[in-house]
PDB file of N, CA and C in Angstrom:
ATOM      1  N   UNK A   1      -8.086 -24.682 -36.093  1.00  0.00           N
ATOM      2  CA  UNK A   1      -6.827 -23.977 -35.992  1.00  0.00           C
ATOM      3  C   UNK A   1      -5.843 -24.633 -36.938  1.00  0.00           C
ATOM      4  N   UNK A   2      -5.020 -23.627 -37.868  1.00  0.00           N
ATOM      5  CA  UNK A   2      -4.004 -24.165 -38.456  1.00  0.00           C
ATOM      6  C   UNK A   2      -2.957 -24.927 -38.129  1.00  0.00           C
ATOM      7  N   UNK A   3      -2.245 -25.886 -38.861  1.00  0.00           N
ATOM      8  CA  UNK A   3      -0.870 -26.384 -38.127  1.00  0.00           C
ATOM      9  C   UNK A   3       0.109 -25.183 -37.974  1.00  0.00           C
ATOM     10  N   UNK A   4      -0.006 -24.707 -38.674  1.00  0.00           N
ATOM     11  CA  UNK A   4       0.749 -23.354 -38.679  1.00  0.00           C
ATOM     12  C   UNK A   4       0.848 -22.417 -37.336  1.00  0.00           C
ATOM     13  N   UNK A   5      -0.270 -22.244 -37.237  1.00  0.00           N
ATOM     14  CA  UNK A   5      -0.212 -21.427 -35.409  1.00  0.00           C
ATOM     15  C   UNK A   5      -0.389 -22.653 -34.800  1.00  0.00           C
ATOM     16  N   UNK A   6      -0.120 -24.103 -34.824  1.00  0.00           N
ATOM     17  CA  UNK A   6      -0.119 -24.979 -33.558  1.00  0.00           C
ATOM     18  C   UNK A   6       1.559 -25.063 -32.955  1.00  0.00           C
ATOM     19  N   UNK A   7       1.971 -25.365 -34.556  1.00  0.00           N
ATOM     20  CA  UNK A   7       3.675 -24.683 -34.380  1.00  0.00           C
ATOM     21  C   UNK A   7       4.299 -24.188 -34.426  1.00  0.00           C
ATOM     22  N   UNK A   8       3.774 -22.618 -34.263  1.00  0.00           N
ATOM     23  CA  UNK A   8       4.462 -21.586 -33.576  1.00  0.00           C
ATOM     24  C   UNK A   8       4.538 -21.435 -32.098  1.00  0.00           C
ATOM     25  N   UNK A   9       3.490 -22.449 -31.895  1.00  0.00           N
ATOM     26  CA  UNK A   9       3.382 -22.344 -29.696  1.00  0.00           C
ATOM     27  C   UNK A   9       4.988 -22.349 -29.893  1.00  0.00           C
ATOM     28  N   UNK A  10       4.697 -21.631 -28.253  1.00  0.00           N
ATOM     29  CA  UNK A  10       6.356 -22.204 -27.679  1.00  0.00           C
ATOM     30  C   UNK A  10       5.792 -22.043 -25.800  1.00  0.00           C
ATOM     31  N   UNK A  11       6.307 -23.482 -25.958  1.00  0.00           N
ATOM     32  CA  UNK A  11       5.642 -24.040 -24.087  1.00  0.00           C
ATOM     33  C   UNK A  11       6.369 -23.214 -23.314  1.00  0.00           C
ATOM     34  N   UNK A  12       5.718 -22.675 -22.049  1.00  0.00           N
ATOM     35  CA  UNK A  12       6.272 -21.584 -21.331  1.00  0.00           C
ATOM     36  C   UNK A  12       6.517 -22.724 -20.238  1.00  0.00           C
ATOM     37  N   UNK A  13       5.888 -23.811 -19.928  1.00  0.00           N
ATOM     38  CA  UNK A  13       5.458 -25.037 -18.448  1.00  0.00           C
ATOM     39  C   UNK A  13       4.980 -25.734 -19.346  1.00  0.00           C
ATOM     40  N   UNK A  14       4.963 -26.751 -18.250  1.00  0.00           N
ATOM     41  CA  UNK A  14       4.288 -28.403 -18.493  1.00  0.00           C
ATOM     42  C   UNK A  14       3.990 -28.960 -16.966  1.00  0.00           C
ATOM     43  N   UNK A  15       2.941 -29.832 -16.771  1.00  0.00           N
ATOM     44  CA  UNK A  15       2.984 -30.631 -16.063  1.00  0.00           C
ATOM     45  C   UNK A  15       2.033 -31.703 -15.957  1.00  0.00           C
ATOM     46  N   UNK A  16       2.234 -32.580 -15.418  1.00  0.00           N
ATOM     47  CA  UNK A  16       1.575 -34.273 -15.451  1.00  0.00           C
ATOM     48  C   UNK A  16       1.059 -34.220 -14.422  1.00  0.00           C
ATOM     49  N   UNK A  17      -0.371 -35.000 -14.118  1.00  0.00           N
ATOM     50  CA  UNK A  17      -0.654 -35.268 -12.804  1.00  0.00           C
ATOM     51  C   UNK A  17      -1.311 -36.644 -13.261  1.00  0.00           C
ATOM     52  N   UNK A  18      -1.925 -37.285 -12.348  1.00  0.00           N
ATOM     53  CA  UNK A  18      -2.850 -38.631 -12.351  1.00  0.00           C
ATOM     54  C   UNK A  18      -2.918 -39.145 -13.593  1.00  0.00           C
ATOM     55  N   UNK A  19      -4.025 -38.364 -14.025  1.00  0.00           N
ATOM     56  CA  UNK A  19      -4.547 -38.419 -15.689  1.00  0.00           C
ATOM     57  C   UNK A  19      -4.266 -37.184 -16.432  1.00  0.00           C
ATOM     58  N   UNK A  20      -3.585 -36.434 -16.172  1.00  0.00           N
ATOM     59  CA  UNK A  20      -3.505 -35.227 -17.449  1.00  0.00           C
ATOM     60  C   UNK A  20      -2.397 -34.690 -17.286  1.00  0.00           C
ATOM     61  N   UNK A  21      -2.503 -33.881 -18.489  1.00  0.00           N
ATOM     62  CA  UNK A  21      -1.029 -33.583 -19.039  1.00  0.00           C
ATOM     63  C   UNK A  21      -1.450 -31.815 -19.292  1.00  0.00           C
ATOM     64  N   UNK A  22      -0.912 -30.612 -18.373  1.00  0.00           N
ATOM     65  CA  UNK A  22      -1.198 -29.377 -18.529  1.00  0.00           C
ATOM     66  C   UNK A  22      -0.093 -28.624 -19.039  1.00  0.00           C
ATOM     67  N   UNK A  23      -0.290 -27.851 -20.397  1.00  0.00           N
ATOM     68  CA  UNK A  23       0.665 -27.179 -20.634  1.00  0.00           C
ATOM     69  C   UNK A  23       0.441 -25.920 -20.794  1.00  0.00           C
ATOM     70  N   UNK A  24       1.392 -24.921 -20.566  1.00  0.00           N
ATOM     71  CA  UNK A  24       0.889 -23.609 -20.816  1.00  0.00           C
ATOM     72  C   UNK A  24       1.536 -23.192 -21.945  1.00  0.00           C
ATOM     73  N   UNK A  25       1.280 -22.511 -22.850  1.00  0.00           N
ATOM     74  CA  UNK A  25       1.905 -21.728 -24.095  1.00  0.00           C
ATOM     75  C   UNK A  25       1.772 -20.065 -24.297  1.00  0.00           C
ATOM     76  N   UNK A  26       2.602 -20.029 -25.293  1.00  0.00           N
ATOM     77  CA  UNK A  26       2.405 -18.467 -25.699  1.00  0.00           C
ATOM     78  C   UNK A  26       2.608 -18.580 -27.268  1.00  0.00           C
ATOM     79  N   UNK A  27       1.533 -18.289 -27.692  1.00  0.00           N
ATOM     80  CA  UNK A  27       1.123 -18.055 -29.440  1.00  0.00           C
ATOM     81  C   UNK A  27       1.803 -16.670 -30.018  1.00  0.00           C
ATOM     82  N   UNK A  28       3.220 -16.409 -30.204  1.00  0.00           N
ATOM     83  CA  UNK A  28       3.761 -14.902 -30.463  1.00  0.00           C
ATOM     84  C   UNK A  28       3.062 -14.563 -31.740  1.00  0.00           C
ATOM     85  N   UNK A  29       2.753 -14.872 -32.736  1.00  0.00           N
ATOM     86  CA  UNK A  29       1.536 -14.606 -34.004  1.00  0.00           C
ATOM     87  C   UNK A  29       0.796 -14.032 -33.156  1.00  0.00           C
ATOM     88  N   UNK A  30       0.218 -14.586 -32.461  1.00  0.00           N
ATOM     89  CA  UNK A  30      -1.484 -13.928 -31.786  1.00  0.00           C
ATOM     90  C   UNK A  30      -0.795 -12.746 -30.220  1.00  0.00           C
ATOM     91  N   UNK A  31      -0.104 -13.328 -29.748  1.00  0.00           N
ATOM     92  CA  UNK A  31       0.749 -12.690 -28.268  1.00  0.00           C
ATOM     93  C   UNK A  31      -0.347 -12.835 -27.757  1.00  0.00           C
ATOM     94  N   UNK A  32      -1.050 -14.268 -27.615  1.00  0.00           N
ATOM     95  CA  UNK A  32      -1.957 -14.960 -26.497  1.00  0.00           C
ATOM     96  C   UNK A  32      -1.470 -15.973 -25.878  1.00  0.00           C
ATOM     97  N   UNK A  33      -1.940 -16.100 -24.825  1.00  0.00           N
ATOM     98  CA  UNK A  33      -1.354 -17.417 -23.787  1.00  0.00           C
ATOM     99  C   UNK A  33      -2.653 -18.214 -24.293  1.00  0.00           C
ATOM    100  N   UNK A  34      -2.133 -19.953 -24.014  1.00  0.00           N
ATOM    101  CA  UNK A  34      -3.352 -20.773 -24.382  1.00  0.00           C
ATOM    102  C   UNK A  34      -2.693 -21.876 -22.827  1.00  0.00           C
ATOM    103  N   UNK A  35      -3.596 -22.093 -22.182  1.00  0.00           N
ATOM    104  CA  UNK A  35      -3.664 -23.636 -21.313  1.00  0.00           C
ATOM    105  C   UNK A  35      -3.990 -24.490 -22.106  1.00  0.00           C
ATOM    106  N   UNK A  36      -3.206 -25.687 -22.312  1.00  0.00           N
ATOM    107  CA  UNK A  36      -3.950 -27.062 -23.165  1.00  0.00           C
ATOM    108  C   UNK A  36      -3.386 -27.982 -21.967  1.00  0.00           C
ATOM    109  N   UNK A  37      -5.161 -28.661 -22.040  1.00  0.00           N
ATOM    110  CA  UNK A  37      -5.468 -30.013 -21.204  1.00  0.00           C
ATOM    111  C   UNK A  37      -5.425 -30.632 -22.141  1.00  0.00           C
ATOM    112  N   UNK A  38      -4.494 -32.072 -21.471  1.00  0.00           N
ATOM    113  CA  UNK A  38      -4.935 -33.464 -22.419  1.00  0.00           C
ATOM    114  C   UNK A  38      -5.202 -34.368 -21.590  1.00  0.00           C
ATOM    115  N   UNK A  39      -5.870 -35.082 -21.431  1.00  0.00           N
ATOM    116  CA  UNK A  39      -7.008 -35.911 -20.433  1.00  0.00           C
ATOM    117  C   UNK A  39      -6.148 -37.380 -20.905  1.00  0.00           C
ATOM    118  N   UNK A  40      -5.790 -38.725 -20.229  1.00  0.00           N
ATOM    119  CA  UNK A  40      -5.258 -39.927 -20.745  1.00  0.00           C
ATOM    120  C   UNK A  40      -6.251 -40.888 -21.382  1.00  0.00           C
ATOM    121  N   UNK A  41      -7.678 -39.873 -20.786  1.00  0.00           N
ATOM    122  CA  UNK A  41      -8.775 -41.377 -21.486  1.00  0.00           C
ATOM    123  C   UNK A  41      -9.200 -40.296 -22.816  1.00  0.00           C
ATOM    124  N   UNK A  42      -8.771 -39.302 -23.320  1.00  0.00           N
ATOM    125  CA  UNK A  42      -8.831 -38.673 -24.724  1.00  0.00           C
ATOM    126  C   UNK A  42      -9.686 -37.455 -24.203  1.00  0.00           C
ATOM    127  N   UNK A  43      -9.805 -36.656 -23.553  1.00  0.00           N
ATOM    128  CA  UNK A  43     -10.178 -35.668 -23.933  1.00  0.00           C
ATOM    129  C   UNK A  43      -9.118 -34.763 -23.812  1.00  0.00           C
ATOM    130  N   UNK A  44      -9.726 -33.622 -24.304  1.00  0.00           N
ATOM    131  CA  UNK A  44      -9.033 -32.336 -24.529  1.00  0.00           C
ATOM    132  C   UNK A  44      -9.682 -31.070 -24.339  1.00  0.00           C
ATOM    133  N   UNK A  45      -9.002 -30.173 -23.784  1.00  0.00           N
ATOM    134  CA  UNK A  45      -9.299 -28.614 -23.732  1.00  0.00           C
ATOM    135  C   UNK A  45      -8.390 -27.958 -23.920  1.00  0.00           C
ATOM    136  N   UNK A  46      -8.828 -26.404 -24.288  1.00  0.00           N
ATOM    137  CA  UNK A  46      -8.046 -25.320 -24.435  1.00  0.00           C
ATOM    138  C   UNK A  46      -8.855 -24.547 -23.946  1.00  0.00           C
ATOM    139  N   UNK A  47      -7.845 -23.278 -23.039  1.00  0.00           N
ATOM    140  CA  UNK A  47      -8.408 -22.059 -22.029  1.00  0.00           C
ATOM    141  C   UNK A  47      -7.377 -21.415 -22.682  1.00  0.00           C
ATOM    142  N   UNK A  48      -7.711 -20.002 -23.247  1.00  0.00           N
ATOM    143  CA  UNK A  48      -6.620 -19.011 -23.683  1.00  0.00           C
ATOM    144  C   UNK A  48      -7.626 -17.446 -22.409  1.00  0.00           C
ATOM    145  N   UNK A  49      -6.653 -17.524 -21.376  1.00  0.00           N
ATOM    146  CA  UNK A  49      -7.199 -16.688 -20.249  1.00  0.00           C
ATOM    147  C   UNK A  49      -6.379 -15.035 -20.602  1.00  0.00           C
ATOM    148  N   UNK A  50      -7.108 -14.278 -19.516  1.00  0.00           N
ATOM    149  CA  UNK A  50      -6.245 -12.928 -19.772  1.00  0.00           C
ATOM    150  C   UNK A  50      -5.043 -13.482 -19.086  1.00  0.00           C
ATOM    151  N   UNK A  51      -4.190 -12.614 -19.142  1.00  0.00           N
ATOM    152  CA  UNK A  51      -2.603 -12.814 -18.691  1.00  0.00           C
ATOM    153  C   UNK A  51      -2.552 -12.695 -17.278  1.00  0.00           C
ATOM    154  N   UNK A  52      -3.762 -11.965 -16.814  1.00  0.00           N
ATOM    155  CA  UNK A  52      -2.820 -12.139 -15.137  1.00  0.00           C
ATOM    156  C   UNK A  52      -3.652 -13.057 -14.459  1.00  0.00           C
ATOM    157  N   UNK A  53      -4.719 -14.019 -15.149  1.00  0.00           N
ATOM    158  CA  UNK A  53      -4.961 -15.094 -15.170  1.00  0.00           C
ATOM    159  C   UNK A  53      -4.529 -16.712 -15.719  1.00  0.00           C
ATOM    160  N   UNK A  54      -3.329 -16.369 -16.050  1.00  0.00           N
ATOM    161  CA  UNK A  54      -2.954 -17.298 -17.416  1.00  0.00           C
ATOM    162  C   UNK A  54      -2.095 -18.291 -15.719  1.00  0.00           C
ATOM    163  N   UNK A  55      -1.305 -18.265 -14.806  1.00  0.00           N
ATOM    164  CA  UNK A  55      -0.890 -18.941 -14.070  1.00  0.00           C
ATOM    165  C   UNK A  55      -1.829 -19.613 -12.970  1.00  0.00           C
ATOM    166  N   UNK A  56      -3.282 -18.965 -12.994  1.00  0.00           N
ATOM    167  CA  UNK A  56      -4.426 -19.891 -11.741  1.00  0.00           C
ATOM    168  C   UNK A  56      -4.598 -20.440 -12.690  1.00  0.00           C
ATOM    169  N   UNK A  57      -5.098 -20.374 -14.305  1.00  0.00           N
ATOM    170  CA  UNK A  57      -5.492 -21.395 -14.665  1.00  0.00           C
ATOM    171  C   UNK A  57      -5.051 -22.515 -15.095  1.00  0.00           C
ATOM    172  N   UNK A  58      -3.516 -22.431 -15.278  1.00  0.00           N
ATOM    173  CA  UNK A  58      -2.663 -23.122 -15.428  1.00  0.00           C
ATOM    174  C   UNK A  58      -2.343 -24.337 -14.019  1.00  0.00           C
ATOM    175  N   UNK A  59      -2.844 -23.699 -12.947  1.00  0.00           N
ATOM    176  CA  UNK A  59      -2.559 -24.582 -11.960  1.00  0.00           C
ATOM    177  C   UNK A  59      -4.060 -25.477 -11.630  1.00  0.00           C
ATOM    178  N   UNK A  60      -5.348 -24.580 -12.182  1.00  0.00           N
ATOM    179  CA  UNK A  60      -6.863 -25.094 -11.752  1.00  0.00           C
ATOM    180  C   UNK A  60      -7.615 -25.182 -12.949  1.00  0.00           C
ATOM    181  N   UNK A  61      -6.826 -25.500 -14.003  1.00  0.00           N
ATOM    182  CA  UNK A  61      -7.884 -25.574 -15.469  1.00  0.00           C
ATOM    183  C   UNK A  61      -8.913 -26.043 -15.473  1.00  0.00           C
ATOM    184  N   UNK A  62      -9.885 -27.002 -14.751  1.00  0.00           N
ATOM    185  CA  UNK A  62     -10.989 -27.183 -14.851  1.00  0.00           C
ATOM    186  C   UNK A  62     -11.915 -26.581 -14.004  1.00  0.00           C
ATOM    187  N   UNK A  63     -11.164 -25.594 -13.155  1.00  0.00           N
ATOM    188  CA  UNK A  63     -12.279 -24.317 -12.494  1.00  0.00           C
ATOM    189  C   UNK A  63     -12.414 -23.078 -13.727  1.00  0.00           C
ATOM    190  N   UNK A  64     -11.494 -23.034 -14.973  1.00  0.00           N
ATOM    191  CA  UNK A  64     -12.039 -22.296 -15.851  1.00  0.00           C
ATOM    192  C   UNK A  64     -12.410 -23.595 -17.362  1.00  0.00           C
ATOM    193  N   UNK A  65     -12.945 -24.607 -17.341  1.00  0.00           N
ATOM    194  CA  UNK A  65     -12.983 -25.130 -18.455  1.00  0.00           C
ATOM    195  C   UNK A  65     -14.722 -25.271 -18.897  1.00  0.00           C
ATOM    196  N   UNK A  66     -15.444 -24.701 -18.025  1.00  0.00           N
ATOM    197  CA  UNK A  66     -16.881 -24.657 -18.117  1.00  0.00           C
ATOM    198  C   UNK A  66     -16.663 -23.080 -19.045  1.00  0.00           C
ATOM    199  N   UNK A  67     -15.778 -22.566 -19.408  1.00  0.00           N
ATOM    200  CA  UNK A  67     -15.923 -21.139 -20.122  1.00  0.00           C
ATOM    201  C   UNK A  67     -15.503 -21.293 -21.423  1.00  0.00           C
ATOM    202  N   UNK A  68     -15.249 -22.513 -21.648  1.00  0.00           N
ATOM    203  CA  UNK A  68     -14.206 -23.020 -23.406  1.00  0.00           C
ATOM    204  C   UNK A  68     -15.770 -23.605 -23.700  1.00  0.00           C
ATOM    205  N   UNK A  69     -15.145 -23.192 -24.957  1.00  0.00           N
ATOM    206  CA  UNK A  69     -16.377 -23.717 -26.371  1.00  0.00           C
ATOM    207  C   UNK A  69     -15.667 -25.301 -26.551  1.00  0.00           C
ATOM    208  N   UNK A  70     -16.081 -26.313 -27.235  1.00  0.00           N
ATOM    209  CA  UNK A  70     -15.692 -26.933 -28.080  1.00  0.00           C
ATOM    210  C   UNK A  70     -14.739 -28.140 -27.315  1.00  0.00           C
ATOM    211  N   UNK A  71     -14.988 -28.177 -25.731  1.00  0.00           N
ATOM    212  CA  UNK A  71     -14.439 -29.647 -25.237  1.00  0.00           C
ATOM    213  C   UNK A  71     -14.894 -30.865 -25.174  1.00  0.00           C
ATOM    214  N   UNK A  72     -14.190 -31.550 -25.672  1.00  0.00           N
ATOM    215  CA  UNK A  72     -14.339 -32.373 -26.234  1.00  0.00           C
ATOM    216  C   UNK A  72     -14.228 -33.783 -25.144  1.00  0.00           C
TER     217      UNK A  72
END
Protein backbone atom coordinates (compact mmCIF):
# COMPACT_ATOMS: atom_id res chain seq x y z
CA UNK A 1 0.00 0.00 0.00
CA UNK A 2 1.07 3.49 -0.87
CA UNK A 3 2.03 6.24 1.65
CA UNK A 4 -0.32 8.05 -0.16
CA UNK A 5 -3.59 6.10 0.75
CA UNK A 6 -1.91 5.43 4.33
CA UNK A 7 -2.37 9.28 4.64
CA UNK A 8 -5.42 9.85 3.54
CA UNK A 9 -6.92 7.48 6.53
CA UNK A 10 -8.78 9.59 8.77
CA UNK A 11 -9.34 7.63 12.33
CA UNK A 12 -13.01 7.36 13.00
CA UNK A 13 -11.85 5.49 17.01
CA UNK A 14 -8.97 4.29 18.72
CA UNK A 15 -8.41 2.16 21.50
CA UNK A 16 -5.66 0.51 23.80
CA UNK A 17 -6.02 -2.53 25.70
CA UNK A 18 -3.24 -4.86 27.48
CA UNK A 19 -1.11 -5.30 24.43
CA UNK A 20 -2.77 -3.61 21.46
CA UNK A 21 -3.59 -0.69 20.00
CA UNK A 22 -7.15 -0.88 17.72
CA UNK A 23 -7.98 1.67 15.35
CA UNK A 24 -10.71 2.06 13.07
CA UNK A 25 -10.44 4.20 9.81
CA UNK A 26 -12.14 5.33 6.76
CA UNK A 27 -10.01 5.42 3.41
CA UNK A 28 -12.38 8.35 1.47
CA UNK A 29 -10.10 7.48 -1.94
CA UNK A 30 -11.37 3.91 -1.62
CA UNK A 31 -14.84 4.84 0.83
CA UNK A 32 -13.60 1.62 2.75
CA UNK A 33 -13.39 1.18 6.42
CA UNK A 34 -10.03 -0.61 7.49
CA UNK A 35 -9.54 -2.05 11.41
CA UNK A 36 -5.71 -1.80 12.10
CA UNK A 37 -4.27 -3.99 14.93
CA UNK A 38 -0.94 -3.19 16.33
CA UNK A 39 0.19 -5.90 18.70
CA UNK A 40 3.19 -4.28 21.47
CA UNK A 41 5.43 -7.38 20.81
CA UNK A 42 5.23 -6.23 16.75
CA UNK A 43 2.66 -7.67 15.08
CA UNK A 44 0.19 -6.28 12.91
CA UNK A 45 -3.15 -6.68 11.11
CA UNK A 46 -5.55 -5.15 8.92
CA UNK A 47 -9.47 -6.20 8.55
CA UNK A 48 -11.21 -3.86 5.97
CA UNK A 49 -14.96 -5.50 6.87
CA UNK A 50 -18.37 -4.64 5.16
CA UNK A 51 -19.78 -1.59 6.93
CA UNK A 52 -22.37 -2.99 9.04
CA UNK A 53 -19.63 -5.08 10.23
CA UNK A 54 -16.95 -2.50 10.54
CA UNK A 55 -18.03 -1.77 14.59
CA UNK A 56 -18.00 -5.92 15.86
CA UNK A 57 -14.89 -5.97 14.35
CA UNK A 58 -13.62 -3.11 15.68
CA UNK A 59 -14.54 -4.25 19.15
CA UNK A 60 -13.45 -8.38 18.37
CA UNK A 61 -10.69 -8.08 15.66
CA UNK A 62 -9.21 -11.26 16.22
CA UNK A 63 -12.61 -13.18 15.79
CA UNK A 64 -12.25 -11.74 12.16
CA UNK A 65 -8.31 -11.83 11.74
CA UNK A 66 -8.15 -15.59 10.57
CA UNK A 67 -9.90 -13.88 7.20
CA UNK A 68 -6.81 -11.21 6.47
CA UNK A 69 -4.10 -12.25 4.11
CA UNK A 70 -0.70 -11.13 5.05
CA UNK A 71 -0.49 -11.02 9.17
CA UNK A 72 2.22 -10.68 10.16
Amino acid sequence: MSKSFISERRELAHRSGADVDVTLYWQPALDELIVSVSERQGGHFEVRPQRSLALDVYYHPYAYAASTEGRQ
